[in-house]
PDB file of N, CA and C in Angstrom:
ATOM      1  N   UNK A   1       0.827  -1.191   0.000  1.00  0.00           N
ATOM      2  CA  UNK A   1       0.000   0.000   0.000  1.00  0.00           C
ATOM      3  C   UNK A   1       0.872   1.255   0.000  1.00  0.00           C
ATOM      4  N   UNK A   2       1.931   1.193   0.695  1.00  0.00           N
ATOM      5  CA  UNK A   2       2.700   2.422   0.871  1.00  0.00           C
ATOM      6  C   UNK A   2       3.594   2.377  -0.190  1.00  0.00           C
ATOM      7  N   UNK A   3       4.189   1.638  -1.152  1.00  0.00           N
ATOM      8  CA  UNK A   3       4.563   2.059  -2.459  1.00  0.00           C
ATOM      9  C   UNK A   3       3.263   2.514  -3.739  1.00  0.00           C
ATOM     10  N   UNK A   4       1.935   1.855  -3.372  1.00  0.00           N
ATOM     11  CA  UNK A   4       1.390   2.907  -4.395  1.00  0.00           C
ATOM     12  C   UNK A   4       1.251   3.808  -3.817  1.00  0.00           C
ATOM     13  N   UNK A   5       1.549   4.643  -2.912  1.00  0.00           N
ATOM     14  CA  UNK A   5       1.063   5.893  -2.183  1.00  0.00           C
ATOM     15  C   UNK A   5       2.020   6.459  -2.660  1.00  0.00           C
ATOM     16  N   UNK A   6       3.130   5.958  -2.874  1.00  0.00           N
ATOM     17  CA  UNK A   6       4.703   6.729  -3.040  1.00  0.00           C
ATOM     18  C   UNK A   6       4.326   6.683  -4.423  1.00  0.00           C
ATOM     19  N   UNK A   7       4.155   5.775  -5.007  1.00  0.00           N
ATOM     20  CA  UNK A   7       4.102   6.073  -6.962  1.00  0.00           C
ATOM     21  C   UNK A   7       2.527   7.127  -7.211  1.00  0.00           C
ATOM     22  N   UNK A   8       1.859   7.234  -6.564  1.00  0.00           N
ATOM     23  CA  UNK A   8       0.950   8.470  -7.160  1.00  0.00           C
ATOM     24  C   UNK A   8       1.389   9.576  -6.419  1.00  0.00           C
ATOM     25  N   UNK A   9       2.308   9.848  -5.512  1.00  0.00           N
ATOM     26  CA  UNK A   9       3.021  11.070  -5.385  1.00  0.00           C
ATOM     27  C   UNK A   9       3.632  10.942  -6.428  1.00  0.00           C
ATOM     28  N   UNK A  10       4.815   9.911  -6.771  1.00  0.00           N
ATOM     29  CA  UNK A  10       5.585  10.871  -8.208  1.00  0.00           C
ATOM     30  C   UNK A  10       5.036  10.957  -9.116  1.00  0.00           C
ATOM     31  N   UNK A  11       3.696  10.034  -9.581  1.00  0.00           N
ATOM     32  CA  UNK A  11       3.505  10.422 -10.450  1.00  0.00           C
ATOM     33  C   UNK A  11       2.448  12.019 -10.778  1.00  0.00           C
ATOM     34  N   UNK A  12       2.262  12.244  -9.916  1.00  0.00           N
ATOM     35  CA  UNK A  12       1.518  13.998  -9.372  1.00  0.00           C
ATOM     36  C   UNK A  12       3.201  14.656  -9.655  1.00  0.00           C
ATOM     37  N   UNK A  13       3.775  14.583  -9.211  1.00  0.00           N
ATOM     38  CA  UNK A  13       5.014  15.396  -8.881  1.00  0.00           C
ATOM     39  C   UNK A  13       5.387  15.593 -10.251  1.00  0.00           C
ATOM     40  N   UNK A  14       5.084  14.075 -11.445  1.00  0.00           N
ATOM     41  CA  UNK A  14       5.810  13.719 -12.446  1.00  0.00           C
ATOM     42  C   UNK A  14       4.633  15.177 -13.744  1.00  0.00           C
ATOM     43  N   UNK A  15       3.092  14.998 -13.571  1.00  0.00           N
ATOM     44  CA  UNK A  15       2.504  16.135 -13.966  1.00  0.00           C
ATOM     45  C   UNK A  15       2.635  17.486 -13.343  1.00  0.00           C
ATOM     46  N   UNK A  16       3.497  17.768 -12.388  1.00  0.00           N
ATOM     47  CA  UNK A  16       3.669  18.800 -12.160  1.00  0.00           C
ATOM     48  C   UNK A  16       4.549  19.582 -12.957  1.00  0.00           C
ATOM     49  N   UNK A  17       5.755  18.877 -12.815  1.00  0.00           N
ATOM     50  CA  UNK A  17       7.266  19.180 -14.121  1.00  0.00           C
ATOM     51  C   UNK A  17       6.362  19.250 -15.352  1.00  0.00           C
ATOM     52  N   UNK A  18       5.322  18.675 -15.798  1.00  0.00           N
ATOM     53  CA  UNK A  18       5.068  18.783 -16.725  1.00  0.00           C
ATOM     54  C   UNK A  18       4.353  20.204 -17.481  1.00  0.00           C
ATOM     55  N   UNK A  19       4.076  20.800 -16.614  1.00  0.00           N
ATOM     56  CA  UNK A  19       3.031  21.794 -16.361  1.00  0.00           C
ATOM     57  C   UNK A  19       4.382  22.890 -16.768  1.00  0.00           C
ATOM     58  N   UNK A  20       5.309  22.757 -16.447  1.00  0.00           N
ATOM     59  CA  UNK A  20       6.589  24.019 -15.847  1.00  0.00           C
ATOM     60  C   UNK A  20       7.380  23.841 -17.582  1.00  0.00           C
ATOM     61  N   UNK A  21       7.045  22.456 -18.282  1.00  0.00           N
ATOM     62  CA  UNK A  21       7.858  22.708 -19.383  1.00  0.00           C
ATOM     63  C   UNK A  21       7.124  23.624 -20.633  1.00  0.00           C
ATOM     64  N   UNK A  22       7.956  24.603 -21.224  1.00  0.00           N
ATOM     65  CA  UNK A  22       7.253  25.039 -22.027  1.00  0.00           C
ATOM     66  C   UNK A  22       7.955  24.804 -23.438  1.00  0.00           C
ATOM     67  N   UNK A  23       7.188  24.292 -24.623  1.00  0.00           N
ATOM     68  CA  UNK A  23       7.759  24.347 -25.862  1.00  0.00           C
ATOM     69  C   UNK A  23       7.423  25.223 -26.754  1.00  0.00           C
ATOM     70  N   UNK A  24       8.053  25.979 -27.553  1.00  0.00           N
ATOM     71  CA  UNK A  24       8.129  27.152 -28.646  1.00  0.00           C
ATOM     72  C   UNK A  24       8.337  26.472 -30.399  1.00  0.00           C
ATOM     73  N   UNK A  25       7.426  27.111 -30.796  1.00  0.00           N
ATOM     74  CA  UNK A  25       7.956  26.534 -32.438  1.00  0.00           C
ATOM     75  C   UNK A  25       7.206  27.407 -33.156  1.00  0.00           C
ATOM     76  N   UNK A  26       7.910  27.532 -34.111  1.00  0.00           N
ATOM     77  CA  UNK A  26       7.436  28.755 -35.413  1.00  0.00           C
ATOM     78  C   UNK A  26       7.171  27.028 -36.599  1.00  0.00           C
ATOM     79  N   UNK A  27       6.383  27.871 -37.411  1.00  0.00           N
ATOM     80  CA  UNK A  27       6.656  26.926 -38.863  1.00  0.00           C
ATOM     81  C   UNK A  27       5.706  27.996 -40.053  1.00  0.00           C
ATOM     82  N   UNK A  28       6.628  28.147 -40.411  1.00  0.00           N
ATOM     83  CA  UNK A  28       5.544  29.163 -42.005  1.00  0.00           C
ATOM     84  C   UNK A  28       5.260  30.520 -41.348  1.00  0.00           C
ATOM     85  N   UNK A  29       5.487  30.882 -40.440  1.00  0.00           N
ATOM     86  CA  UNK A  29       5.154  32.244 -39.762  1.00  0.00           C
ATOM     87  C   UNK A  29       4.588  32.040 -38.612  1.00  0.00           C
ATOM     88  N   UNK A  30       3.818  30.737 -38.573  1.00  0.00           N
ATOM     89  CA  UNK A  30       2.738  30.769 -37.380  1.00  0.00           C
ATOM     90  C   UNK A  30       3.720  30.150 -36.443  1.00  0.00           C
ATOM     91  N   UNK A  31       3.534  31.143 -34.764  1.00  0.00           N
ATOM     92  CA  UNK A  31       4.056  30.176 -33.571  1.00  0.00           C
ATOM     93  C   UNK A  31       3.111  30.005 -32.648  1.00  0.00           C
ATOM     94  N   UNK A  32       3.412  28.575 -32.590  1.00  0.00           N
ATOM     95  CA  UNK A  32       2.788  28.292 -31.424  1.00  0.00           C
ATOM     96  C   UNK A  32       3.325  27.679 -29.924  1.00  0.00           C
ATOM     97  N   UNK A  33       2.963  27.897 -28.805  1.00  0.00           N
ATOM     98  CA  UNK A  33       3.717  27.517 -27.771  1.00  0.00           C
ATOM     99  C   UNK A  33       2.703  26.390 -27.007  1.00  0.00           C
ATOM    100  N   UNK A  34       3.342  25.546 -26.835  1.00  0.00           N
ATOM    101  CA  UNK A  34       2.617  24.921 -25.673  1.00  0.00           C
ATOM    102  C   UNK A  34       3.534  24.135 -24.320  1.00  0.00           C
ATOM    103  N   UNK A  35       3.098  23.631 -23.304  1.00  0.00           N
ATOM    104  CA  UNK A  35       3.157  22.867 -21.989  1.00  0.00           C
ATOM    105  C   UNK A  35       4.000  21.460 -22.567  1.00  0.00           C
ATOM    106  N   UNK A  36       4.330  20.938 -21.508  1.00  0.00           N
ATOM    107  CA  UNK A  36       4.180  19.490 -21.377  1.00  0.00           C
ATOM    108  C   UNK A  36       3.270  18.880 -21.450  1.00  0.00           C
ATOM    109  N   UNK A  37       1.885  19.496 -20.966  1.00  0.00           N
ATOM    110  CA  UNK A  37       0.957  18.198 -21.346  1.00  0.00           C
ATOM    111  C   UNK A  37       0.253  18.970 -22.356  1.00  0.00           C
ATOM    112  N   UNK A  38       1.138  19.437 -22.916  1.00  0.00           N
ATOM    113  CA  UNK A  38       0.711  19.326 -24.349  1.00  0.00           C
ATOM    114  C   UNK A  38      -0.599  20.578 -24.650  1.00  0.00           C
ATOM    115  N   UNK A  39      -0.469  21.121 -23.692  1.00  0.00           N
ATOM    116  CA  UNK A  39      -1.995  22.202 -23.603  1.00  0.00           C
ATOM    117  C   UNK A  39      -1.552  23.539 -24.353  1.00  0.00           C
ATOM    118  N   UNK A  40      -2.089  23.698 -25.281  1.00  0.00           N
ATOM    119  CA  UNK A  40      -2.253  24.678 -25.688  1.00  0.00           C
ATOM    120  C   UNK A  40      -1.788  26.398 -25.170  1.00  0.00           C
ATOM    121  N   UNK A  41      -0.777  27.000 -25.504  1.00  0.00           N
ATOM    122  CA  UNK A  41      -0.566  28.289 -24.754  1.00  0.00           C
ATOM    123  C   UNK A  41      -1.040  29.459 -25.306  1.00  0.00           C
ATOM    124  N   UNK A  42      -0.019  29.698 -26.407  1.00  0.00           N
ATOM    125  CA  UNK A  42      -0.532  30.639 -27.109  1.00  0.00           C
ATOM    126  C   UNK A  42      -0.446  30.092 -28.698  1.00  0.00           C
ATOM    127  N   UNK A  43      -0.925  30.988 -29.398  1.00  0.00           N
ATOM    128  CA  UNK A  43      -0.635  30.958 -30.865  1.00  0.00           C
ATOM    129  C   UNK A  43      -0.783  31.929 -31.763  1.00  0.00           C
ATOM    130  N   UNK A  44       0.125  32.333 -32.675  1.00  0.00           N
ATOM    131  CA  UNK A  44       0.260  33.933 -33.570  1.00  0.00           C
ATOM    132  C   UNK A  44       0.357  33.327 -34.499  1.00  0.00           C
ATOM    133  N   UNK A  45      -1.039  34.062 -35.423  1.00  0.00           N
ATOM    134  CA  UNK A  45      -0.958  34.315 -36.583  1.00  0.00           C
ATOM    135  C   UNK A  45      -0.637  35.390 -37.790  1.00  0.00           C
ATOM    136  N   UNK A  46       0.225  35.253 -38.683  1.00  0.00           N
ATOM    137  CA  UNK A  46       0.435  36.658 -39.286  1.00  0.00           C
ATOM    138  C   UNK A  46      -0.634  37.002 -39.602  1.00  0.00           C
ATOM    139  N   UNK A  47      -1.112  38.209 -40.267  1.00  0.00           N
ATOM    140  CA  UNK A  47      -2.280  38.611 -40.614  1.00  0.00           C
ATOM    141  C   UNK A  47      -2.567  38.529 -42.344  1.00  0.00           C
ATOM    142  N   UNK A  48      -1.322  38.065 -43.036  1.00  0.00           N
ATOM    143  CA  UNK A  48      -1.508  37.768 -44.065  1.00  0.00           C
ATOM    144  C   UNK A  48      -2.099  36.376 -44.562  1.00  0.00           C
ATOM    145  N   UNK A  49      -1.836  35.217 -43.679  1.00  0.00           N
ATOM    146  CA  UNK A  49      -2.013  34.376 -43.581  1.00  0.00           C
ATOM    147  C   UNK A  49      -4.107  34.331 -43.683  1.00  0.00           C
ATOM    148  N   UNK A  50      -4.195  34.722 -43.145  1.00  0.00           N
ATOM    149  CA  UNK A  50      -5.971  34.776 -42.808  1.00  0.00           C
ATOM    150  C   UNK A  50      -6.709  34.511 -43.869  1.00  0.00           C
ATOM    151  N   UNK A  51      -5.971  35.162 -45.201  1.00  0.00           N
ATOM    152  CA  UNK A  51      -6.832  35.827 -46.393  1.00  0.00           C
ATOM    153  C   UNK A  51      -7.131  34.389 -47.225  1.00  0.00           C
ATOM    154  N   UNK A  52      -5.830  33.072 -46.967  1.00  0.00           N
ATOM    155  CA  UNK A  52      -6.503  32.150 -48.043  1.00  0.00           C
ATOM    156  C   UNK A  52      -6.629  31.263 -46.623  1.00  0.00           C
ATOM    157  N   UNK A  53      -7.927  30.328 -46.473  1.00  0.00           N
ATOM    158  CA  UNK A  53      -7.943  30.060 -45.506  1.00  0.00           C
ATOM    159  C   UNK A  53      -7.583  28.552 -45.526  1.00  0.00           C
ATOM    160  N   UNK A  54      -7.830  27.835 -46.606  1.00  0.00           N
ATOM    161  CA  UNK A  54      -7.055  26.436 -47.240  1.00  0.00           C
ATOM    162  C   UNK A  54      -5.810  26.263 -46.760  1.00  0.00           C
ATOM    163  N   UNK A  55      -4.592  27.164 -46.907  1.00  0.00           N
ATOM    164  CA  UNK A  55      -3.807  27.121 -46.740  1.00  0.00           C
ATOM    165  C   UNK A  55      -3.320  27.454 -44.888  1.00  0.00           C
ATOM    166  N   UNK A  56      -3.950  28.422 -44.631  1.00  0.00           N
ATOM    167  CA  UNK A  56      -3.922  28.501 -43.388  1.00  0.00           C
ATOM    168  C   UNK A  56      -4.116  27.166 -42.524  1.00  0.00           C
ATOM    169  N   UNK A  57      -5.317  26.647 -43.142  1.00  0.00           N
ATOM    170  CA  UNK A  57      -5.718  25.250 -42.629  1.00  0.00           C
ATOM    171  C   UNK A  57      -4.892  24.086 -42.317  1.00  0.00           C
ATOM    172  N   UNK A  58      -3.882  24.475 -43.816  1.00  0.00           N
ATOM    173  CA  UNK A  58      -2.860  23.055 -43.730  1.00  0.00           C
ATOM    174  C   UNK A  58      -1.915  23.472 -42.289  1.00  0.00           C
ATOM    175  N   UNK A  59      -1.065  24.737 -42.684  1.00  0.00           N
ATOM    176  CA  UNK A  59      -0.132  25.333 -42.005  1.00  0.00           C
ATOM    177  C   UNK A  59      -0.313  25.051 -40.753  1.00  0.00           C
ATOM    178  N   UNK A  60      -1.471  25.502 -40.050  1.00  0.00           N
ATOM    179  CA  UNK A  60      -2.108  24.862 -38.953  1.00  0.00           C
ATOM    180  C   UNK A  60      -1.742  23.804 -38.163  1.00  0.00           C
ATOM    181  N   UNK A  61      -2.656  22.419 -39.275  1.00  0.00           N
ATOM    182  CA  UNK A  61      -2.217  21.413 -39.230  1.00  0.00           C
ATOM    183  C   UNK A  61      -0.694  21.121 -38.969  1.00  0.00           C
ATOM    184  N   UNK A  62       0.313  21.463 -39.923  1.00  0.00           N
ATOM    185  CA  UNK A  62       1.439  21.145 -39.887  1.00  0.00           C
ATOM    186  C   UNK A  62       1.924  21.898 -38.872  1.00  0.00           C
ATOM    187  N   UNK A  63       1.474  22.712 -38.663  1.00  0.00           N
ATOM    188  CA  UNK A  63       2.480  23.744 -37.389  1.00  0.00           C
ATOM    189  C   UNK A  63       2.002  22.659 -36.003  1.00  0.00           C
ATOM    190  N   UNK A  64       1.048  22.561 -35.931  1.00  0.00           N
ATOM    191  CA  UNK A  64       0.507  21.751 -34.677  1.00  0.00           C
ATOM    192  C   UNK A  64       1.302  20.040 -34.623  1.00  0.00           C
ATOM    193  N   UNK A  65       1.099  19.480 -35.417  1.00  0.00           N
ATOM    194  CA  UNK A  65       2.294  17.983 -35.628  1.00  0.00           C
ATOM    195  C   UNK A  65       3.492  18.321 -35.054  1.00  0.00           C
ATOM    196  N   UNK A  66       4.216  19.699 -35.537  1.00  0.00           N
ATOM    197  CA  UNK A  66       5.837  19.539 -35.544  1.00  0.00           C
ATOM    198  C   UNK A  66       5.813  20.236 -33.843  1.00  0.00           C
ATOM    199  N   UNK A  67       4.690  21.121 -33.386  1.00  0.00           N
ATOM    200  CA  UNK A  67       5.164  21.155 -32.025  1.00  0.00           C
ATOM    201  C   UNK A  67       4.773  20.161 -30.825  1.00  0.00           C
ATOM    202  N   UNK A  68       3.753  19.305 -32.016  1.00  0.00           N
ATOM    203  CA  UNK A  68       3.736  18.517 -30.468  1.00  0.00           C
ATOM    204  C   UNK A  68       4.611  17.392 -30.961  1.00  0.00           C
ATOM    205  N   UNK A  69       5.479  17.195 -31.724  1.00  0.00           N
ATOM    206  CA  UNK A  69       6.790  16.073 -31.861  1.00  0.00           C
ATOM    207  C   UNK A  69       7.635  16.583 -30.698  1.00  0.00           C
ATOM    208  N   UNK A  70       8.030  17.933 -31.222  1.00  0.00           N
ATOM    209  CA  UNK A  70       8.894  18.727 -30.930  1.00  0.00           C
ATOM    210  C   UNK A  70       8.715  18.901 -28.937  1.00  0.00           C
ATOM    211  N   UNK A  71       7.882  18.365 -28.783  1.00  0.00           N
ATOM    212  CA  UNK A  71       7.310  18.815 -27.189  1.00  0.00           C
ATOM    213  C   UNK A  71       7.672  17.176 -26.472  1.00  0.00           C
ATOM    214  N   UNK A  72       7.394  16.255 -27.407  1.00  0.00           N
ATOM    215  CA  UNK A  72       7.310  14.994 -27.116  1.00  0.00           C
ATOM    216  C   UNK A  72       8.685  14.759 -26.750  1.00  0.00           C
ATOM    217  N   UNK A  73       9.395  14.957 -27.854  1.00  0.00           N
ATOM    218  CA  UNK A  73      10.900  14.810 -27.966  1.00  0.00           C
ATOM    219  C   UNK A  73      12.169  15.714 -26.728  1.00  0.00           C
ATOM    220  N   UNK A  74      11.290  16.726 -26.027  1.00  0.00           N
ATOM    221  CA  UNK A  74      11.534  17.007 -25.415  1.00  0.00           C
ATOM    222  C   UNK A  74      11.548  17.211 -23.763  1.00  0.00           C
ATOM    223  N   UNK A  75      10.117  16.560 -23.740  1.00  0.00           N
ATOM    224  CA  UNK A  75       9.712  16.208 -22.558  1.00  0.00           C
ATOM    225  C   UNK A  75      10.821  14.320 -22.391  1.00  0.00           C
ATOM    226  N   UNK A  76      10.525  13.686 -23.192  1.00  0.00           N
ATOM    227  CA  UNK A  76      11.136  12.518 -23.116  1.00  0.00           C
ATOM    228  C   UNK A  76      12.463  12.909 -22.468  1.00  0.00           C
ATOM    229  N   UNK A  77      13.421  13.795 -23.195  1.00  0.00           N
ATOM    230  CA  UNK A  77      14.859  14.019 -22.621  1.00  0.00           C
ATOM    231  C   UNK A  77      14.876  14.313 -21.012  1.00  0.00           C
ATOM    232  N   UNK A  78      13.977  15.436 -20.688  1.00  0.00           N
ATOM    233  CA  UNK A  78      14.287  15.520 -19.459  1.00  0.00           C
ATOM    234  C   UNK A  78      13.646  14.881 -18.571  1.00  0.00           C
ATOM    235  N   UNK A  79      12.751  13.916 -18.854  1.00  0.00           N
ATOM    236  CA  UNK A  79      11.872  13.218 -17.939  1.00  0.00           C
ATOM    237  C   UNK A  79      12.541  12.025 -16.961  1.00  0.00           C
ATOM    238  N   UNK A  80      13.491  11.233 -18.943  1.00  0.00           N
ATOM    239  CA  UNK A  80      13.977  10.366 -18.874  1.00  0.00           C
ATOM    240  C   UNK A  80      14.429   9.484 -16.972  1.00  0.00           C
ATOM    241  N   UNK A  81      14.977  10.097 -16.563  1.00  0.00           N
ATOM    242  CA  UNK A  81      15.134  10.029 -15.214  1.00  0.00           C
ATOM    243  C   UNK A  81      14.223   9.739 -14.090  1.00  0.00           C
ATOM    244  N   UNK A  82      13.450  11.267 -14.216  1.00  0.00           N
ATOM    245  CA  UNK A  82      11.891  10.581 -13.244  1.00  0.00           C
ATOM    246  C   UNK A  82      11.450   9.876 -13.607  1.00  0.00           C
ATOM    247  N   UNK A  83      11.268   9.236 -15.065  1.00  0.00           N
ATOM    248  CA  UNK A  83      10.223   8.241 -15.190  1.00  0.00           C
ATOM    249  C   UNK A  83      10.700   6.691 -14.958  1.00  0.00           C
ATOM    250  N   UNK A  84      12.267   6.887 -14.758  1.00  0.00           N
ATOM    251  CA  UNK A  84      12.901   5.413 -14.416  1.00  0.00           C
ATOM    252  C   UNK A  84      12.818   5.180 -13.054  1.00  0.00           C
ATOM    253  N   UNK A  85      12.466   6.458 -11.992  1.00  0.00           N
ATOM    254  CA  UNK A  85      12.365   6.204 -10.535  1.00  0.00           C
ATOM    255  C   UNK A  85      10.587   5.925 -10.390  1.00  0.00           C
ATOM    256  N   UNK A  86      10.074   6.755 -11.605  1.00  0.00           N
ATOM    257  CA  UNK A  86       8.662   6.056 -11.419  1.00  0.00           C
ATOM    258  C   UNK A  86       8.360   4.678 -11.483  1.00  0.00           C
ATOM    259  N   UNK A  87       9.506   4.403 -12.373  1.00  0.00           N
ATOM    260  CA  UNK A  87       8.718   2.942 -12.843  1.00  0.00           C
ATOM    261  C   UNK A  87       9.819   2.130 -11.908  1.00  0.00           C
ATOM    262  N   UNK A  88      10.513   2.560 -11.187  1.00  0.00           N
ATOM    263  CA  UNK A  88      11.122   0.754 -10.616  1.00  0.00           C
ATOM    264  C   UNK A  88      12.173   1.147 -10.966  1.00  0.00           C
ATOM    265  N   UNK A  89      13.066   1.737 -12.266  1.00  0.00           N
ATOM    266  CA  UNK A  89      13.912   0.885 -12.326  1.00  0.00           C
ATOM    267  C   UNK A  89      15.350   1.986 -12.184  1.00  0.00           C
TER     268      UNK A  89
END
């Protein structure tokens, strides 16, 4: 009982760090920032962008893929550690 008590503290502790990481990425003009868990922060659009909205659409799309790789890939690096004391090993 008292090691799952200890593993849902880290793993609370483990969404906490998560909360504190922030990722940045431009792609085509548009940036967007988000969290570790992946939540949404901000996002800038140029104002030229607006006028064809097809394209905006893709950009979007693609801007949103490469930051949440880009978030994934980065949360993994620094996690790496807590998540080996989370899990045992």
């Amino acid at each position: 009982m008292f090691d799952q008590l200890k593993m849902l503290k880290q793993a609370r502790d483990l969404q906490n760090k998560l909360k504190d990481i922030v990722v940045e990425d431009e792609f085509r003009g548009i940036s967007i920032t988000i969290n570790g868990k992946q939540e949404v922060q901000k996002i800038e659009i140029p104002d030229e962008m607006l006028a064809d909205k097809e394209n905006l659409e893709k950009c979007l799309r693609d801007a949103f893929n490469n930051i949440i790789n880009k978030a994934q890939r980065e949360i993994a690096t620094k996690m790496r550690g807590d998540l080996g004391g989370l899990l045992g090993m």
